[in-house]
Protein backbone atom coordinates (compact mmCIF):
# COMPACT_ATOMS: atom_id res chain seq x y z
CA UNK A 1 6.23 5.05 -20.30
CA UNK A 2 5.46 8.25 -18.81
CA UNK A 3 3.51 10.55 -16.37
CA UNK A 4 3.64 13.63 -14.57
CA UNK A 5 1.14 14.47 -11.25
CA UNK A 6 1.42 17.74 -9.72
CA UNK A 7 0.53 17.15 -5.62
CA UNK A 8 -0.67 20.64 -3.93
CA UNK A 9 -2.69 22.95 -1.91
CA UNK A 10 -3.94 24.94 -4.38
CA UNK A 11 -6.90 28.37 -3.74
CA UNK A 12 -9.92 28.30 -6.51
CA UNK A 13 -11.23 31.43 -7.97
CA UNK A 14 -14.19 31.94 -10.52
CA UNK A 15 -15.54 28.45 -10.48
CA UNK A 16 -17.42 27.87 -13.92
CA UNK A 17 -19.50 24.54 -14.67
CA UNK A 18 -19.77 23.86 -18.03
CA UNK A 19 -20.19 20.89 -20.63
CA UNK A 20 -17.75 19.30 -23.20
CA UNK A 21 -18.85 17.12 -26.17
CA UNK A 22 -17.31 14.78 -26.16
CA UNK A 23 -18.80 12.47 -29.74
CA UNK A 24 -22.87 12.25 -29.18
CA UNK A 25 -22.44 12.57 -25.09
CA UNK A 26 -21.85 15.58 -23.25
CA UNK A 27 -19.43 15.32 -19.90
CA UNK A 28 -19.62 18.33 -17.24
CA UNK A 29 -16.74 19.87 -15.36
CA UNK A 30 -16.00 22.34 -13.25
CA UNK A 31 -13.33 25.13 -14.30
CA UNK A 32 -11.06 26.85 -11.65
CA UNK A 33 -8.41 29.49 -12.35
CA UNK A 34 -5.49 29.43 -9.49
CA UNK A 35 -1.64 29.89 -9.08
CA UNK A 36 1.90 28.00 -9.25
CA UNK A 37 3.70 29.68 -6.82
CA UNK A 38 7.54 29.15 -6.47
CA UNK A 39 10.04 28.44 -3.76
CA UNK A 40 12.18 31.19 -5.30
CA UNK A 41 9.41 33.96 -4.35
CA UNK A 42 9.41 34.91 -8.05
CA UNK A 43 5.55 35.45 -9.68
CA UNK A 44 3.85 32.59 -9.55
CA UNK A 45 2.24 31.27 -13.00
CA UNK A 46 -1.50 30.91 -14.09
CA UNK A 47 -2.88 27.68 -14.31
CA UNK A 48 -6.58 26.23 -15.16
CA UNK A 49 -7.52 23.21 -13.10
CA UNK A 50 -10.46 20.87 -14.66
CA UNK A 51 -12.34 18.78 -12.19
CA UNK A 52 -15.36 16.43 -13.52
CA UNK A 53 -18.59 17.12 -11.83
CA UNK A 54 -21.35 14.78 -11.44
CA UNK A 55 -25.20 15.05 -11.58
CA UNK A 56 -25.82 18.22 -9.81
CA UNK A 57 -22.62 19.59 -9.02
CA UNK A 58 -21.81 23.22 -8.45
CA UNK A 59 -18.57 25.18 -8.41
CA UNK A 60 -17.04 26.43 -5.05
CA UNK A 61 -16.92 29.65 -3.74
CA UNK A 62 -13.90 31.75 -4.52
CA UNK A 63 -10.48 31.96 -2.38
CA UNK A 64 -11.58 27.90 -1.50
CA UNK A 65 -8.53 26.04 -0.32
CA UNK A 66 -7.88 22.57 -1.90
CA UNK A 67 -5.90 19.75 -2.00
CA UNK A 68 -5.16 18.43 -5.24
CA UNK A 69 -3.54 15.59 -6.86
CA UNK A 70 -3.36 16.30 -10.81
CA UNK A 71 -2.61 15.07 -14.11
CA UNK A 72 -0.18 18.35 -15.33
CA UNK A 73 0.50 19.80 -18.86
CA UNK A 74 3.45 22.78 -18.33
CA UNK A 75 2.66 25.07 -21.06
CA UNK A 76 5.61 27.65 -21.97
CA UNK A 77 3.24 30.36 -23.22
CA UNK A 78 0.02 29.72 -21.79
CA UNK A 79 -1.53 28.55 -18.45
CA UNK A 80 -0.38 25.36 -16.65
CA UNK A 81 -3.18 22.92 -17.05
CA UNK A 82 -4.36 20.70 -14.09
CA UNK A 83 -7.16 17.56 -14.60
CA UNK A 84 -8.21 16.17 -11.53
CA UNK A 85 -10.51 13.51 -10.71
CA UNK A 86 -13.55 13.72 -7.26
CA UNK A 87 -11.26 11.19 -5.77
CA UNK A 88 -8.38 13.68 -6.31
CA UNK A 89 -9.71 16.56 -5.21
CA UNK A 90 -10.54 17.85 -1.50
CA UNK A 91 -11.94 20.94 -0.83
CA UNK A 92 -11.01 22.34 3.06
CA UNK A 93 -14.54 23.00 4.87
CA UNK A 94 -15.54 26.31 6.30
CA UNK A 95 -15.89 29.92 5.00
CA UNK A 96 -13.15 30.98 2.48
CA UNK A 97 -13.80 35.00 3.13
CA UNK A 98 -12.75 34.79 7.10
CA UNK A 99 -9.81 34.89 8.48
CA UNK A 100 -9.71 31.77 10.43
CA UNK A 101 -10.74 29.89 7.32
CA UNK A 102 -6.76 29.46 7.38
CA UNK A 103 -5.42 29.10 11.14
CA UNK A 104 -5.24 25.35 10.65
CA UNK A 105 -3.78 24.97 6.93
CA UNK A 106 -0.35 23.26 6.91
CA UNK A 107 2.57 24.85 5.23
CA UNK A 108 2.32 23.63 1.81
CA UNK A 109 2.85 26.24 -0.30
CA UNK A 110 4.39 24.86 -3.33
CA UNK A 111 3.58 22.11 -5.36
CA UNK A 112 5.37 19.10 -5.89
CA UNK A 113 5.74 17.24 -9.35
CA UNK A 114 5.83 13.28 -9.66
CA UNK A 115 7.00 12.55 -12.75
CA UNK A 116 8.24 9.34 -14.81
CA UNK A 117 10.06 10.79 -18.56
CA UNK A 118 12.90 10.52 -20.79
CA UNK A 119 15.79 12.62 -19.74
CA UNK A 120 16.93 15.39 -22.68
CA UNK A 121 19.79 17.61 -22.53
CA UNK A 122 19.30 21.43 -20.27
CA UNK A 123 16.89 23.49 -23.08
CA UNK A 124 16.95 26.75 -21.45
CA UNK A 125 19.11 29.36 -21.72
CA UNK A 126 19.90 30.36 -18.17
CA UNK A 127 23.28 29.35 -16.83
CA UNK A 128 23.50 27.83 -13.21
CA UNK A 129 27.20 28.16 -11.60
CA UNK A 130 28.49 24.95 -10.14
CA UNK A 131 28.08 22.90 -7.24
CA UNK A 132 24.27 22.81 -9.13
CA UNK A 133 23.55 20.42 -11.73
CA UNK A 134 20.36 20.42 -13.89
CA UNK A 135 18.69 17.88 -16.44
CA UNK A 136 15.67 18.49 -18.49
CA UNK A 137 12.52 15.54 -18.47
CA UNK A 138 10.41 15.32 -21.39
CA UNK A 139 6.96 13.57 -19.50
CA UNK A 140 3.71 12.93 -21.51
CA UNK A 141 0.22 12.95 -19.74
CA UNK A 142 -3.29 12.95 -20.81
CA UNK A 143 -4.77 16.21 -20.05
CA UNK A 144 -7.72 17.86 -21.36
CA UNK A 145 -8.69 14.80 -23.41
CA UNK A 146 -5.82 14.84 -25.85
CA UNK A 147 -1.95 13.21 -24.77
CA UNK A 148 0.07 16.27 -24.07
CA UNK A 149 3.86 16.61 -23.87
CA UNK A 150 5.77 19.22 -22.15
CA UNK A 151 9.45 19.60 -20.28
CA UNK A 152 10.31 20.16 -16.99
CA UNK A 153 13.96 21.06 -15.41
CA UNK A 154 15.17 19.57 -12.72
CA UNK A 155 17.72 20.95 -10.37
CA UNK A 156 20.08 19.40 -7.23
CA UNK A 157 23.23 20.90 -5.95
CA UNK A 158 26.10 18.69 -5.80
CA UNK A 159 28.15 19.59 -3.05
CA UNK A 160 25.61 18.37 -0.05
CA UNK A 161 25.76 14.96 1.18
CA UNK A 162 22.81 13.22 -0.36
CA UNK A 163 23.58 14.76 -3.82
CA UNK A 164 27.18 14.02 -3.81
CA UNK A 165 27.48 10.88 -5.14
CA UNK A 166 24.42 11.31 -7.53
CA UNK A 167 25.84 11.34 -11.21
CA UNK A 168 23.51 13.56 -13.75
CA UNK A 169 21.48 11.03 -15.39
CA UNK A 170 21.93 9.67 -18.87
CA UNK A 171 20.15 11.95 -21.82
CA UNK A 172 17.66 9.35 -23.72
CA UNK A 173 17.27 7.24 -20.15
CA UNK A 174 14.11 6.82 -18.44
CA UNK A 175 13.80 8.40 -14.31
CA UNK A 176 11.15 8.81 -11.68
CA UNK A 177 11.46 12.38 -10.12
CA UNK A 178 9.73 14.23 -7.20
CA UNK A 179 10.30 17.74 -7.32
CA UNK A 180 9.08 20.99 -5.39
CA UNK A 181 8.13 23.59 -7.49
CA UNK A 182 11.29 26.52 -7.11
CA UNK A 183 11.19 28.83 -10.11
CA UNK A 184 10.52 29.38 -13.52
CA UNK A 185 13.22 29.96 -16.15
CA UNK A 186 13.14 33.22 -18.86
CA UNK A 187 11.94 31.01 -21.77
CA UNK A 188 9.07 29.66 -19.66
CA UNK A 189 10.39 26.13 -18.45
CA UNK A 190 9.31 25.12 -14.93
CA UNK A 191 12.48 24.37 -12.66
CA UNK A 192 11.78 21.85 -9.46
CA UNK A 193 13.94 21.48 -6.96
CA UNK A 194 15.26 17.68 -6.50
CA UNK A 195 14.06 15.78 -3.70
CA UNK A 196 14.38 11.89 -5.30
CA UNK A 197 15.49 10.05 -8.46
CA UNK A 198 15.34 6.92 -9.44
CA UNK A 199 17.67 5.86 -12.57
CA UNK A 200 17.09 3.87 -15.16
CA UNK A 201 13.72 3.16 -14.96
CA UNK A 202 12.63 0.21 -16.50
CA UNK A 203 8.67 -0.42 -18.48
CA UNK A 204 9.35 -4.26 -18.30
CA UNK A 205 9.87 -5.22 -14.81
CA UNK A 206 7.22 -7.52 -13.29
CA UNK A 207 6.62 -6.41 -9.82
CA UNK A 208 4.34 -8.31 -7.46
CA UNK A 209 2.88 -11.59 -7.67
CA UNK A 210 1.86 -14.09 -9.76
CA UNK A 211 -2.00 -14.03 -11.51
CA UNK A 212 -4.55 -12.28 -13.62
CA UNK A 213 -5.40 -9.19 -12.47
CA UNK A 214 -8.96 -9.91 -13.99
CA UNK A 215 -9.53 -12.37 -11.18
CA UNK A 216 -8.53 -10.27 -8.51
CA UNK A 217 -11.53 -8.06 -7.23
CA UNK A 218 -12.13 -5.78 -4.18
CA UNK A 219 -15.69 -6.20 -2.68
CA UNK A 220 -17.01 -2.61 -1.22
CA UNK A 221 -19.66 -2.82 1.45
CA UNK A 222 -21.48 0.27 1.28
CA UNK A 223 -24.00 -0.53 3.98
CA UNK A 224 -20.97 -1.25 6.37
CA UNK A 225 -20.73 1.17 9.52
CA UNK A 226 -19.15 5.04 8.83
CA UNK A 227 -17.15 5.69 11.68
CA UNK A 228 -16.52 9.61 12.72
CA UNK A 229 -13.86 11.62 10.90
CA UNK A 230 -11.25 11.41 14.12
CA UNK A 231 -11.37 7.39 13.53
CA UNK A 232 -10.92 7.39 10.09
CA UNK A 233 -7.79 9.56 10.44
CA UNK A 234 -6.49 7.78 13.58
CA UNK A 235 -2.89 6.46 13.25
CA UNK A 236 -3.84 3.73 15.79
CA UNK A 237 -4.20 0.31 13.63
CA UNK A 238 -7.88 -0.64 14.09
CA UNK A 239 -10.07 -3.84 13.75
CA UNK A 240 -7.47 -6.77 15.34
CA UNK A 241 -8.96 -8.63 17.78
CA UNK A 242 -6.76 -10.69 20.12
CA UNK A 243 -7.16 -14.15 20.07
CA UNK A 244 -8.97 -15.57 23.05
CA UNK A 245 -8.05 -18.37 25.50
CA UNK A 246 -9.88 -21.48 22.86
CA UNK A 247 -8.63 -19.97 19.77
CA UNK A 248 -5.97 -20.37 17.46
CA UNK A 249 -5.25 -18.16 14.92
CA UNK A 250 -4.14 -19.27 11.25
CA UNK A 251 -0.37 -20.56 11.07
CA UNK A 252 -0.23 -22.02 7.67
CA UNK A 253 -1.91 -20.51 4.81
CA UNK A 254 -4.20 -23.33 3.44
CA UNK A 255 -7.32 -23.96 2.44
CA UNK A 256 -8.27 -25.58 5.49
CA UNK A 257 -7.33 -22.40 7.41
CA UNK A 258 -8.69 -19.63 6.02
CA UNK A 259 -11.47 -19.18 9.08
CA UNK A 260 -10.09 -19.55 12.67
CA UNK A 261 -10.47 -22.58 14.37
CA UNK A 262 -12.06 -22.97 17.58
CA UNK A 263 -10.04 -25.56 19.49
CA UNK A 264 -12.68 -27.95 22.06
CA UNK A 265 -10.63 -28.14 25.60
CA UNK A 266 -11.35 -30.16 28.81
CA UNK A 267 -12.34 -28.24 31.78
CA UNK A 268 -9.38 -29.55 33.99
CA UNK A 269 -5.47 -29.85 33.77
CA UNK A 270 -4.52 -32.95 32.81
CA UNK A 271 -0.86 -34.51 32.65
CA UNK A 272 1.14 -31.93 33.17
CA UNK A 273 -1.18 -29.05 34.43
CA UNK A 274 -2.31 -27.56 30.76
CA UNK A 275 -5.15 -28.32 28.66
CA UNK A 276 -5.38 -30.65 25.99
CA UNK A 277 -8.08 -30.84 23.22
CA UNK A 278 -10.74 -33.97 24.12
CA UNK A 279 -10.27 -37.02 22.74
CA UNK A 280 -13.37 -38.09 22.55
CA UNK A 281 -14.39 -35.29 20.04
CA UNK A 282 -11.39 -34.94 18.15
CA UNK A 283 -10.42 -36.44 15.00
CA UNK A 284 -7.02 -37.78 16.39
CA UNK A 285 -5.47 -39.45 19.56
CA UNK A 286 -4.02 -36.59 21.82
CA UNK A 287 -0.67 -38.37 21.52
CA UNK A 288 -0.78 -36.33 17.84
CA UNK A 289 -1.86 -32.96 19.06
CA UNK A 290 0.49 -30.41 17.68
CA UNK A 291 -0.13 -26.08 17.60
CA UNK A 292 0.97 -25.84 14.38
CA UNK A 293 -1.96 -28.24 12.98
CA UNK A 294 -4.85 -27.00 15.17
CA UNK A 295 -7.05 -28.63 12.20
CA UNK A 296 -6.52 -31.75 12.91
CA UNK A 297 -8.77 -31.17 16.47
CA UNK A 298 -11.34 -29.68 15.00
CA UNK A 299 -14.55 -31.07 16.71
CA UNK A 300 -17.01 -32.95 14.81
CA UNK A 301 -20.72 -33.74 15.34
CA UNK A 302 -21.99 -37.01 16.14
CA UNK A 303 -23.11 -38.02 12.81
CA UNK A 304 -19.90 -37.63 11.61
CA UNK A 305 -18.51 -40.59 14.26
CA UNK A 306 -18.29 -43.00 12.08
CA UNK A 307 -16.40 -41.82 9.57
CA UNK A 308 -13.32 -44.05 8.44
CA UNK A 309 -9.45 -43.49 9.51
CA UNK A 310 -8.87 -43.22 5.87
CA UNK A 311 -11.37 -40.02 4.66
CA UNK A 312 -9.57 -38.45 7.61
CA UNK A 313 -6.36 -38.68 6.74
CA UNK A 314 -7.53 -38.13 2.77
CA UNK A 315 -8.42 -34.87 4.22
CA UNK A 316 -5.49 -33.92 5.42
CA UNK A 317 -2.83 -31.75 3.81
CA UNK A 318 0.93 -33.59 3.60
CA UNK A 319 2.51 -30.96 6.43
CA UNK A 320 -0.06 -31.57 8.51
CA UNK A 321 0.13 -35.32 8.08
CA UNK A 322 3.87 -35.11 8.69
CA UNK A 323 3.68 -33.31 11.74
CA UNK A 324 0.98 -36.14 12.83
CA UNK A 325 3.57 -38.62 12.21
CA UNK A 326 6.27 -36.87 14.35
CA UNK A 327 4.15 -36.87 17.32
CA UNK A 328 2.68 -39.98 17.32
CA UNK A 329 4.49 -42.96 20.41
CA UNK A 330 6.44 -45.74 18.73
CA UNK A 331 5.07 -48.53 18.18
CA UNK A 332 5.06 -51.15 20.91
CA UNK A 333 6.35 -54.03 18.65
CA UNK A 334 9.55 -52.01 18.16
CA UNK A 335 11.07 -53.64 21.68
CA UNK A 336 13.82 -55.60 20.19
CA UNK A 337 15.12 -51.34 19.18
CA UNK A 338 14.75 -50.00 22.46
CA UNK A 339 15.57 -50.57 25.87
CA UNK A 340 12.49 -51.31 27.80
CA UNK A 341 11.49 -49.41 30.46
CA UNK A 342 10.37 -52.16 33.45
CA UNK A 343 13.56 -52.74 36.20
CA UNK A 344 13.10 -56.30 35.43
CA UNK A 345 14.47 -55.45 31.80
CA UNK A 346 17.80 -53.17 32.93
CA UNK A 347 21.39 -55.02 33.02
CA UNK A 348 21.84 -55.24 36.96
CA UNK A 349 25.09 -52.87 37.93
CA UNK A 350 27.81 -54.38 39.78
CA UNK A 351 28.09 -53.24 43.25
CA UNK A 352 31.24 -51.77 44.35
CA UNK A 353 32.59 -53.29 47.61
CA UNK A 354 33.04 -51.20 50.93
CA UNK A 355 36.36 -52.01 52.70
């Protein structure tokens, strides 16, 4: 198991669209030369990134600023090579050859590598002096329609707080890295500057629940309504609706409560000053009205009347029926267990004499 994404703002120069066979069909792309600059402010490297292009695309104009999310091959004696995706690839709006084109472009200057490889002993032959500690990670991606493997280094300096208790990983075991581009060594190996590990990664854990993925589809509404840019980026959470006075929202995750139910109430207080679901519509007596089984009020129409006690309860799922069964009086029969409640029935209490 392995991968390697490179994340980054990244500016385009001499776009070229062309086609690639690719058996008896041809596939079009769009070709951009750009830079892998370094955190060290050493020269940054070439690279080539490939995006696909649909049906009438065209390239964009040079000096474009994008954000990129790419499938990376680190070549040691040729470009770096990028393959990006439409849905990986955002182009900032607005005219590349003025100045203002970049008042508003966040400082992001240097990529950052996700990466899951094997971990291989340091390759290079550049020394680092202690507290820093280096390990090499040998990733494999598919770029440029052919599985490509390449090395990266990875660096972290021991003696601060959240690397101090970080042992150098394992040669032959498995990591996850994230990494910000910092320099490149003198026999052409990238070096990225730590910023998480995870050790020991495992290809076997099951993570998630239970099912075929085959069943499990997402439905996307095309028609359904575009709202403007500033909602789509809002960091307000959108669409919940608070539940009004008659409704009660879903407490147990059933079958029978997968749409809200709309709960039928009298128009006065009764009892004890707060409403209570008619009886005369509901399935039960209100004696077994309970929130957590709002189901069991749900009004039916008059057709349905006549329906028996027992395709009710058949209906009904076993903690619901329990929670019917909690609520509902004892019985009047049960006397002889209980004391009852009419003066006539209480043991009279001797009076105390007054001297």
């Amino acid at each position: 198991m392995s991968t390697a994404f490179v994340v980054g703002l990244f500016s385009l120069v001499n776009g070229d669209r062309r086609a690639e066979q690719n058996g008896s069909t041809q596939t079009f792309y769009c070709f951009y030369e750009t830079a892998f600059r370094y955190s060290n402010g050493s020269d940054a490297s070439p690279a080539q990134l490939r995006v696909y292009s649909p049906l009438g695309g065209l390239t964009l104009p040079d000096d474009t600023l994008a954000f990129v999310v790419a499938k990376a091959y680190f070549d040691r004696e040729g470009p770096i090579l990028l393959d990006a995706q439409p849905q990986q690839f955002y182009a900032f709006p607005g005219d590349p050859s003025e100045e203002a084109y970049y008042d508003h472009v966040p400082e992001f200057d240097f990529p950052l590598l996700f990466a899951v490889g094997r971990v291989n002993a340091p390759s290079t032959i550049d020394s680092l002096l202690p507290p820093l500690q280096r390990f090499d990670i040998a990733v494999s991606e598919y770029v440029r329609n052919t599985v490509q493997h390449s090395k990266a280094e990875m660096v972290f300096n021991s003696s601060t707080s959240r690397w101090s208790h970080t042992p150098t990983p394992a040669v032959n075991s498995s990591v996850g890295v994230l990494g910000m581009s910092a320099a490149k060594t003198s026999d052409g190996y990238i070096q990225f500057e730590l910023l998480s590990l995870a050790l020991n990664v495992a290809n076997n854990v099951s993570v998630g629940g239970s099912g075929s993925l085959a069943a499990r589809t997402v439905t996307v509404n095309p028609a359904a309504n575009t709202p403007s840019k500033k909602d789509r980026f809002s960091a307000r959470v959108s669409g919940t609706k608070s539940a009004t006075v008659n409704e009660v929202p879903d407490l147990e995750p059933t079958n029978r409560s997968r749409e809200k139910k709309k709960v039928v109430t009298e128009e006065h207080d009764v009892g004890g000053g707060r409403n209570t679901p008619s009886a005369s519509t509901s399935r039960l007596p209100p004696e077994a009205y309970h929130p957590q089984t709002p189901g069991l009020y749900e009004s039916e129409a008059t057709s349905t009347a006549t329906s028996t006690s027992e395709s009710i309860l058949a209906q009904l799922e076993p903690e619901q029926l329990r929670a019917m069964v909690a609520m509902l009086p004892p019985k009047t029969g049960d006397s002889e267990n209980r004391r009852s409640p009419s003066p006539a029935g209480r043991g009279k209490r001797p009076r105390k004499s007054k001297k």
